[in-house]
PDB file of N, CA and C in Angstrom:
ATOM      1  N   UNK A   1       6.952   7.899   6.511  1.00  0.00           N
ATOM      2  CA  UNK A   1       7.274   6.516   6.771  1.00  0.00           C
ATOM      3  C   UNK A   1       8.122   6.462   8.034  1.00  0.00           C
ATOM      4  N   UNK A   2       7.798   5.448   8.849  1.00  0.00           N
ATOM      5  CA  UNK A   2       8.498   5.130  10.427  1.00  0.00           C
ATOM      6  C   UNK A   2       9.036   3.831  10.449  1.00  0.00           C
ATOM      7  N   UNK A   3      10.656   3.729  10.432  1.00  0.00           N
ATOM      8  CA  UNK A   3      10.677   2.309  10.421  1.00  0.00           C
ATOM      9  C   UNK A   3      11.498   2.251  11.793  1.00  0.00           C
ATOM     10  N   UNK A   4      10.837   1.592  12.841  1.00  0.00           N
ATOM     11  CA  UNK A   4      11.471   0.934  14.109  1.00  0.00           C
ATOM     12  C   UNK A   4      12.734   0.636  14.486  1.00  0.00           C
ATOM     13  N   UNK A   5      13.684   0.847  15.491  1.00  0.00           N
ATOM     14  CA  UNK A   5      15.198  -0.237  15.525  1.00  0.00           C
ATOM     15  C   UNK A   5      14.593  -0.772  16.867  1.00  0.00           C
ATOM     16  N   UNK A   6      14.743  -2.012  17.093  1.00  0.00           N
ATOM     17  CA  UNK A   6      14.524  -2.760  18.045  1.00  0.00           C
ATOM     18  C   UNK A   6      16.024  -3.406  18.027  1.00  0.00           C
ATOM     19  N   UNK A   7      16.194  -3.313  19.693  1.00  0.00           N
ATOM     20  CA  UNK A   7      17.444  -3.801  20.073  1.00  0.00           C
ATOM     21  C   UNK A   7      18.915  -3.397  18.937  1.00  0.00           C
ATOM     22  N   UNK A   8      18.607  -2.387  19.158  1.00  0.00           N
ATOM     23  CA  UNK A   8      19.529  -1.764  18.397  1.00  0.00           C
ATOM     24  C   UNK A   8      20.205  -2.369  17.195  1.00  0.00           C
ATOM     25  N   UNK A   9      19.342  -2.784  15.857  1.00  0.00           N
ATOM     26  CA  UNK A   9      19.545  -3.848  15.315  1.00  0.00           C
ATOM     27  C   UNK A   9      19.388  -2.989  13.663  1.00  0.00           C
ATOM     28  N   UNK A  10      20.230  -2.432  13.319  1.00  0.00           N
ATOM     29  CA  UNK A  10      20.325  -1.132  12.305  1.00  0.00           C
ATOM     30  C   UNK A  10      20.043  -1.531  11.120  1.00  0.00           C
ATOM     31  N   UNK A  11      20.999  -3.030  10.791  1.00  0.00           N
ATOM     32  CA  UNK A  11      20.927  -3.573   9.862  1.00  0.00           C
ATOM     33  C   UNK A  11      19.468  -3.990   9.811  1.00  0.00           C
ATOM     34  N   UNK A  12      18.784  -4.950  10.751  1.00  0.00           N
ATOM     35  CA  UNK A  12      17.574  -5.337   9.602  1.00  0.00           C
ATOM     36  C   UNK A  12      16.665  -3.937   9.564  1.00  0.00           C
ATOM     37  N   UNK A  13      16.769  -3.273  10.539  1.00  0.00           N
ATOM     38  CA  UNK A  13      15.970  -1.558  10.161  1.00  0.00           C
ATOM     39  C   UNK A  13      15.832  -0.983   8.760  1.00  0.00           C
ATOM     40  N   UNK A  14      17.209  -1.024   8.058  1.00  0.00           N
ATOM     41  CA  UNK A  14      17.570  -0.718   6.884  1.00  0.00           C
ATOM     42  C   UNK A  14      17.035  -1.885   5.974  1.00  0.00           C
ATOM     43  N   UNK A  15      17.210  -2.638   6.086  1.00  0.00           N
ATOM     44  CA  UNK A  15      16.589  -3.814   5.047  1.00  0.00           C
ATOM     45  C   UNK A  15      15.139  -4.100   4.829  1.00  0.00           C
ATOM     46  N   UNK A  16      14.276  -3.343   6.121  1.00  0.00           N
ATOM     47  CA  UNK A  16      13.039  -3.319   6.101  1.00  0.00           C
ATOM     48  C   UNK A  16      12.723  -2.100   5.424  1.00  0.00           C
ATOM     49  N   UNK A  17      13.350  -1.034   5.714  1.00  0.00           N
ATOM     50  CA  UNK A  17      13.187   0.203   4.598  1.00  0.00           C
ATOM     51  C   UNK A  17      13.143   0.162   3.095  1.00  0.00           C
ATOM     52  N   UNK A  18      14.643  -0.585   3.031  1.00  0.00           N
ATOM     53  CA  UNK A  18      14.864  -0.775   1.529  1.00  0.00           C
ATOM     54  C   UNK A  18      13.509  -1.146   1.200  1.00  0.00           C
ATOM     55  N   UNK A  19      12.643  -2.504   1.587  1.00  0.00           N
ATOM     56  CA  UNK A  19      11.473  -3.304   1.113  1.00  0.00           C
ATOM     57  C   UNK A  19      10.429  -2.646   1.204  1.00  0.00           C
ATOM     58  N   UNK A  20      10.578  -1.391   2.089  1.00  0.00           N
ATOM     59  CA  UNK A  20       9.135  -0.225   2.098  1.00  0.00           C
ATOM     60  C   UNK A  20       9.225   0.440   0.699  1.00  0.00           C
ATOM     61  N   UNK A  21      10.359   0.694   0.464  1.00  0.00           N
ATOM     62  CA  UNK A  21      11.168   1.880  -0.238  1.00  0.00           C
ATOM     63  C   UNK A  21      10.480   0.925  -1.707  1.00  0.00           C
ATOM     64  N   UNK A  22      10.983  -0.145  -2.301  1.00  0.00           N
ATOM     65  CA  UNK A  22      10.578  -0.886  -2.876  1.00  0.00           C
ATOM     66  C   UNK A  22       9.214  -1.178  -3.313  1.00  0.00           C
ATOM     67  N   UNK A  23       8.618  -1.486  -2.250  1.00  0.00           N
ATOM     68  CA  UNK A  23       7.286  -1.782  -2.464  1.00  0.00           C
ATOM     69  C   UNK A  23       6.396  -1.064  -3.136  1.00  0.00           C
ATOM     70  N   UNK A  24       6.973   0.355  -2.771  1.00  0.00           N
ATOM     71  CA  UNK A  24       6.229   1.908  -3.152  1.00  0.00           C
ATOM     72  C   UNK A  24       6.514   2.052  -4.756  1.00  0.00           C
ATOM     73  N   UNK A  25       7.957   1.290  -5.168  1.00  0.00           N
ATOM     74  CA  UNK A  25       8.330   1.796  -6.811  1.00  0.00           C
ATOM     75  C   UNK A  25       9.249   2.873  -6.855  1.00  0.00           C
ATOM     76  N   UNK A  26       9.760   3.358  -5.452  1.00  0.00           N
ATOM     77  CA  UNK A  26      10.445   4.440  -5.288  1.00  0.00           C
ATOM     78  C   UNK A  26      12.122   4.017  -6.327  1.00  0.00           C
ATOM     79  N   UNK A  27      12.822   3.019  -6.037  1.00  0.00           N
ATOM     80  CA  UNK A  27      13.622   2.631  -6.757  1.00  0.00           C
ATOM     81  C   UNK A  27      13.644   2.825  -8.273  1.00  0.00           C
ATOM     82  N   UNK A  28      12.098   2.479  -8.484  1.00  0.00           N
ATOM     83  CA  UNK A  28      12.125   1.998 -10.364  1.00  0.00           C
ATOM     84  C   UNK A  28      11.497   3.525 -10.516  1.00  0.00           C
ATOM     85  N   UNK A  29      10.984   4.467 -10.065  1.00  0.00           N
ATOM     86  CA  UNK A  29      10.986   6.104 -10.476  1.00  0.00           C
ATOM     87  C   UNK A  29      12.338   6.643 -10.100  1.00  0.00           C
ATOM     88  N   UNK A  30      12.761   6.589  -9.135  1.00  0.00           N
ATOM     89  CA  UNK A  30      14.692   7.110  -9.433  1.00  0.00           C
ATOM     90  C   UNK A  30      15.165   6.693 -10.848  1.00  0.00           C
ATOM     91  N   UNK A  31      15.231   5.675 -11.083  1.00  0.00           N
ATOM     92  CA  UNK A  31      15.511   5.209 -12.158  1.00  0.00           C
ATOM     93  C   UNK A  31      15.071   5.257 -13.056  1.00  0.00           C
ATOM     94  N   UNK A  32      14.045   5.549 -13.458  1.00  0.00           N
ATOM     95  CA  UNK A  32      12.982   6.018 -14.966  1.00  0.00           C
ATOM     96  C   UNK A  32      13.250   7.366 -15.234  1.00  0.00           C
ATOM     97  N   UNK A  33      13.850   8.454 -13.801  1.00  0.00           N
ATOM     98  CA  UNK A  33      13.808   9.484 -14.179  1.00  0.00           C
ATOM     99  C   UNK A  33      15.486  10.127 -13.997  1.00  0.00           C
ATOM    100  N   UNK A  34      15.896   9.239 -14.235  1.00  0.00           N
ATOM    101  CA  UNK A  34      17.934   9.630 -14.284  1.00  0.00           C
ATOM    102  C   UNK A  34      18.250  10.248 -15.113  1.00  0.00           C
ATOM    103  N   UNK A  35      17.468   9.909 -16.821  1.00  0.00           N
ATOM    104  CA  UNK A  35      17.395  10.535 -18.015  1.00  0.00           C
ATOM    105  C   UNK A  35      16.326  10.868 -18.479  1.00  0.00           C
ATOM    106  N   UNK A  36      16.329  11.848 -19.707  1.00  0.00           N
ATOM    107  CA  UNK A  36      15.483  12.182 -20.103  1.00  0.00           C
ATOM    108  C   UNK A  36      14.403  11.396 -20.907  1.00  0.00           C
ATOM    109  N   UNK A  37      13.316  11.343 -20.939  1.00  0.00           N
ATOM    110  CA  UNK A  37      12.700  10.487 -21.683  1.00  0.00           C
ATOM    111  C   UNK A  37      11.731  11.227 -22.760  1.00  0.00           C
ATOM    112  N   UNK A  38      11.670  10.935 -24.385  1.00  0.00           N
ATOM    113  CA  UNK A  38      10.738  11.272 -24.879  1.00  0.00           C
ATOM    114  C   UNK A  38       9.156  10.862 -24.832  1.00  0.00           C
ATOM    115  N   UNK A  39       8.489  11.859 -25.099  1.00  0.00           N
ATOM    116  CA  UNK A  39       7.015  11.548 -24.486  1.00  0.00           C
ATOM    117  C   UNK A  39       6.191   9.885 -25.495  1.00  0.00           C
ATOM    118  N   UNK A  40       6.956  10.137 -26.243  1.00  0.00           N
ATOM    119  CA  UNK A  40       6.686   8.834 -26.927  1.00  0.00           C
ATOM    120  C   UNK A  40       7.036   7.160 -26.131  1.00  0.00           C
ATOM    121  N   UNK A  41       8.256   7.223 -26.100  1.00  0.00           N
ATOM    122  CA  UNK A  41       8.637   6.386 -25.343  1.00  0.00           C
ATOM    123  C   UNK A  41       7.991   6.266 -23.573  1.00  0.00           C
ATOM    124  N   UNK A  42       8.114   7.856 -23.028  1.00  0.00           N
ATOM    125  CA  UNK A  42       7.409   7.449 -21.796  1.00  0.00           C
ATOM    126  C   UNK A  42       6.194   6.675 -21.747  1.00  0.00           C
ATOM    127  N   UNK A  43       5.125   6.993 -22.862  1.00  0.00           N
ATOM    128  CA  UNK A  43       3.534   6.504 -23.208  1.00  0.00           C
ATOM    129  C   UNK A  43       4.222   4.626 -23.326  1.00  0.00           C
ATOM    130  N   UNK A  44       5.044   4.538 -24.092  1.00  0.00           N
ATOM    131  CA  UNK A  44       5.091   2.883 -24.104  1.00  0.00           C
ATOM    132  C   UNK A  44       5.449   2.433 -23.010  1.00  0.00           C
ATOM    133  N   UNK A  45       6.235   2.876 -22.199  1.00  0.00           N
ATOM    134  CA  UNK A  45       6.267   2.459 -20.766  1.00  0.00           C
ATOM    135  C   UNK A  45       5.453   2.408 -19.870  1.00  0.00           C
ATOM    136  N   UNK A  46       4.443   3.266 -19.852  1.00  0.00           N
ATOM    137  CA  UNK A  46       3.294   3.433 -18.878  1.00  0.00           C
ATOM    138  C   UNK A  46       2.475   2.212 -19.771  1.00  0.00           C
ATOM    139  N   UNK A  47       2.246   2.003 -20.594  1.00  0.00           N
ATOM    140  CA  UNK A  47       1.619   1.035 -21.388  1.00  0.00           C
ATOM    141  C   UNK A  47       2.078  -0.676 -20.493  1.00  0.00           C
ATOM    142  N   UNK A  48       3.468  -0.344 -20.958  1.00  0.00           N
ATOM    143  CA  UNK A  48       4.018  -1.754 -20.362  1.00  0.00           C
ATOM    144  C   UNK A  48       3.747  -2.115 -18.679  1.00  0.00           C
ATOM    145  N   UNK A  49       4.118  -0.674 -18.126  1.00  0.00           N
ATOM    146  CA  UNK A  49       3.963  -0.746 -16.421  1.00  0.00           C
ATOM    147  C   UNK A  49       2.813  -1.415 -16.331  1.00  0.00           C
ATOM    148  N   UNK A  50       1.571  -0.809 -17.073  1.00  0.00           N
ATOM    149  CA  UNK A  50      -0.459  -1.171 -16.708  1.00  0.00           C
ATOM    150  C   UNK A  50      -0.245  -2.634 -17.248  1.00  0.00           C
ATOM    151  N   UNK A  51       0.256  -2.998 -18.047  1.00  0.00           N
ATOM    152  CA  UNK A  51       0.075  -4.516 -18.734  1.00  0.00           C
ATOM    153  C   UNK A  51       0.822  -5.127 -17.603  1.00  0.00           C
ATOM    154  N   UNK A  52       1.936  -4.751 -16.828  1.00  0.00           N
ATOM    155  CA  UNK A  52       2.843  -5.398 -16.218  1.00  0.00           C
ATOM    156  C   UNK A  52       2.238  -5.845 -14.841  1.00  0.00           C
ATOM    157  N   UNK A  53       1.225  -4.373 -14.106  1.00  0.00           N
ATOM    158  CA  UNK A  53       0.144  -4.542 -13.539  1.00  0.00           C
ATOM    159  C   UNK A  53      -0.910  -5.945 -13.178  1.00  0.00           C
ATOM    160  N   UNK A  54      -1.381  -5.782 -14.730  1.00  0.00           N
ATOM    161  CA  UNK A  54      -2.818  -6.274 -14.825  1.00  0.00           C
ATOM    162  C   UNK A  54      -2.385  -8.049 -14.757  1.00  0.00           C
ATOM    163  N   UNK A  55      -0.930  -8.233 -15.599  1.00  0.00           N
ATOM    164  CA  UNK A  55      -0.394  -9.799 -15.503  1.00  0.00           C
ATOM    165  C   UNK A  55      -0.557 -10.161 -13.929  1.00  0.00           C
ATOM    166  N   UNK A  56       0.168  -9.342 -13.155  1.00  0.00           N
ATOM    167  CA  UNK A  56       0.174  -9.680 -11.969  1.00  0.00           C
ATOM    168  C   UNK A  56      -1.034  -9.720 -10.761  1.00  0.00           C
ATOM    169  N   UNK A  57      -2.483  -8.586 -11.138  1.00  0.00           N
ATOM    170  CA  UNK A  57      -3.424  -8.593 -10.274  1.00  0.00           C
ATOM    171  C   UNK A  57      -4.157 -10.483 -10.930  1.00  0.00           C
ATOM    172  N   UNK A  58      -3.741 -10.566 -12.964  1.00  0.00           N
ATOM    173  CA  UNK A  58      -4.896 -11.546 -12.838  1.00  0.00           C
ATOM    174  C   UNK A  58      -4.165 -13.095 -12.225  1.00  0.00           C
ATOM    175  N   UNK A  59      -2.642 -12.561 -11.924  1.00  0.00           N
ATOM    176  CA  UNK A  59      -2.105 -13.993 -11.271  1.00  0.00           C
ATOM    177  C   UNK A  59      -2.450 -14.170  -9.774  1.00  0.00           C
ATOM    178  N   UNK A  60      -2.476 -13.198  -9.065  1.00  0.00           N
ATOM    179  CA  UNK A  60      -3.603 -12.957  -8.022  1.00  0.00           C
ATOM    180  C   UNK A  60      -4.809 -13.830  -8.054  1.00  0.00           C
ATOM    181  N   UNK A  61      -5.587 -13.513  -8.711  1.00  0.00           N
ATOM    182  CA  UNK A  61      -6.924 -13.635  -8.816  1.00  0.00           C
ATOM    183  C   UNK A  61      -7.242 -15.059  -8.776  1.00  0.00           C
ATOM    184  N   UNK A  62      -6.407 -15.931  -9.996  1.00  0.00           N
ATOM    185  CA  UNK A  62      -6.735 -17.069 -10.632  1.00  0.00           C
ATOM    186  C   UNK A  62      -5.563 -18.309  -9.450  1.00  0.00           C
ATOM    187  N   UNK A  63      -5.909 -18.439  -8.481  1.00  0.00           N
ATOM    188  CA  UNK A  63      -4.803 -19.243  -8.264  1.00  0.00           C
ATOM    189  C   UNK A  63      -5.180 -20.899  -8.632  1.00  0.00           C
ATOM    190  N   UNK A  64      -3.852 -21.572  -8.938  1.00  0.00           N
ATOM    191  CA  UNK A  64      -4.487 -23.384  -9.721  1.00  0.00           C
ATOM    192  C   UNK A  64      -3.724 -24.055  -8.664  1.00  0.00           C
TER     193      UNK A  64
END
């Protein structure tokens, strides 16, 4: 990943990262993996992530 400073402007450089950084899920896997998780519980999460997914591709899809 390459993120630009134009006019020596650090701050929004960094704020555009954060939103790369973000976009990717990099945040919410730091965080899923701070502790340990049983394989049980991981399966309901990946469950929830794909449902959490699919809400959002079919709000995509259907716009009113």
């Amino acid at each position: 990943m390459e993120i630009k400073v134009f006019n020596n402007n650090v701050e929004k450089a960094l704020k555009v990262a954060k939103k790369k950084l973000a976009g990717e899920g990099l945040f919410r896997e730091l965080k899923r993996r701070r502790f340990y998780e049983k394989p049980s519980v991981r399966r309901k999460a990946k469950q929830r992530e794909a449902q959490r997914r699919r809400q959002k591709w079919l709000a995509k899809r259907k716009p009113d």
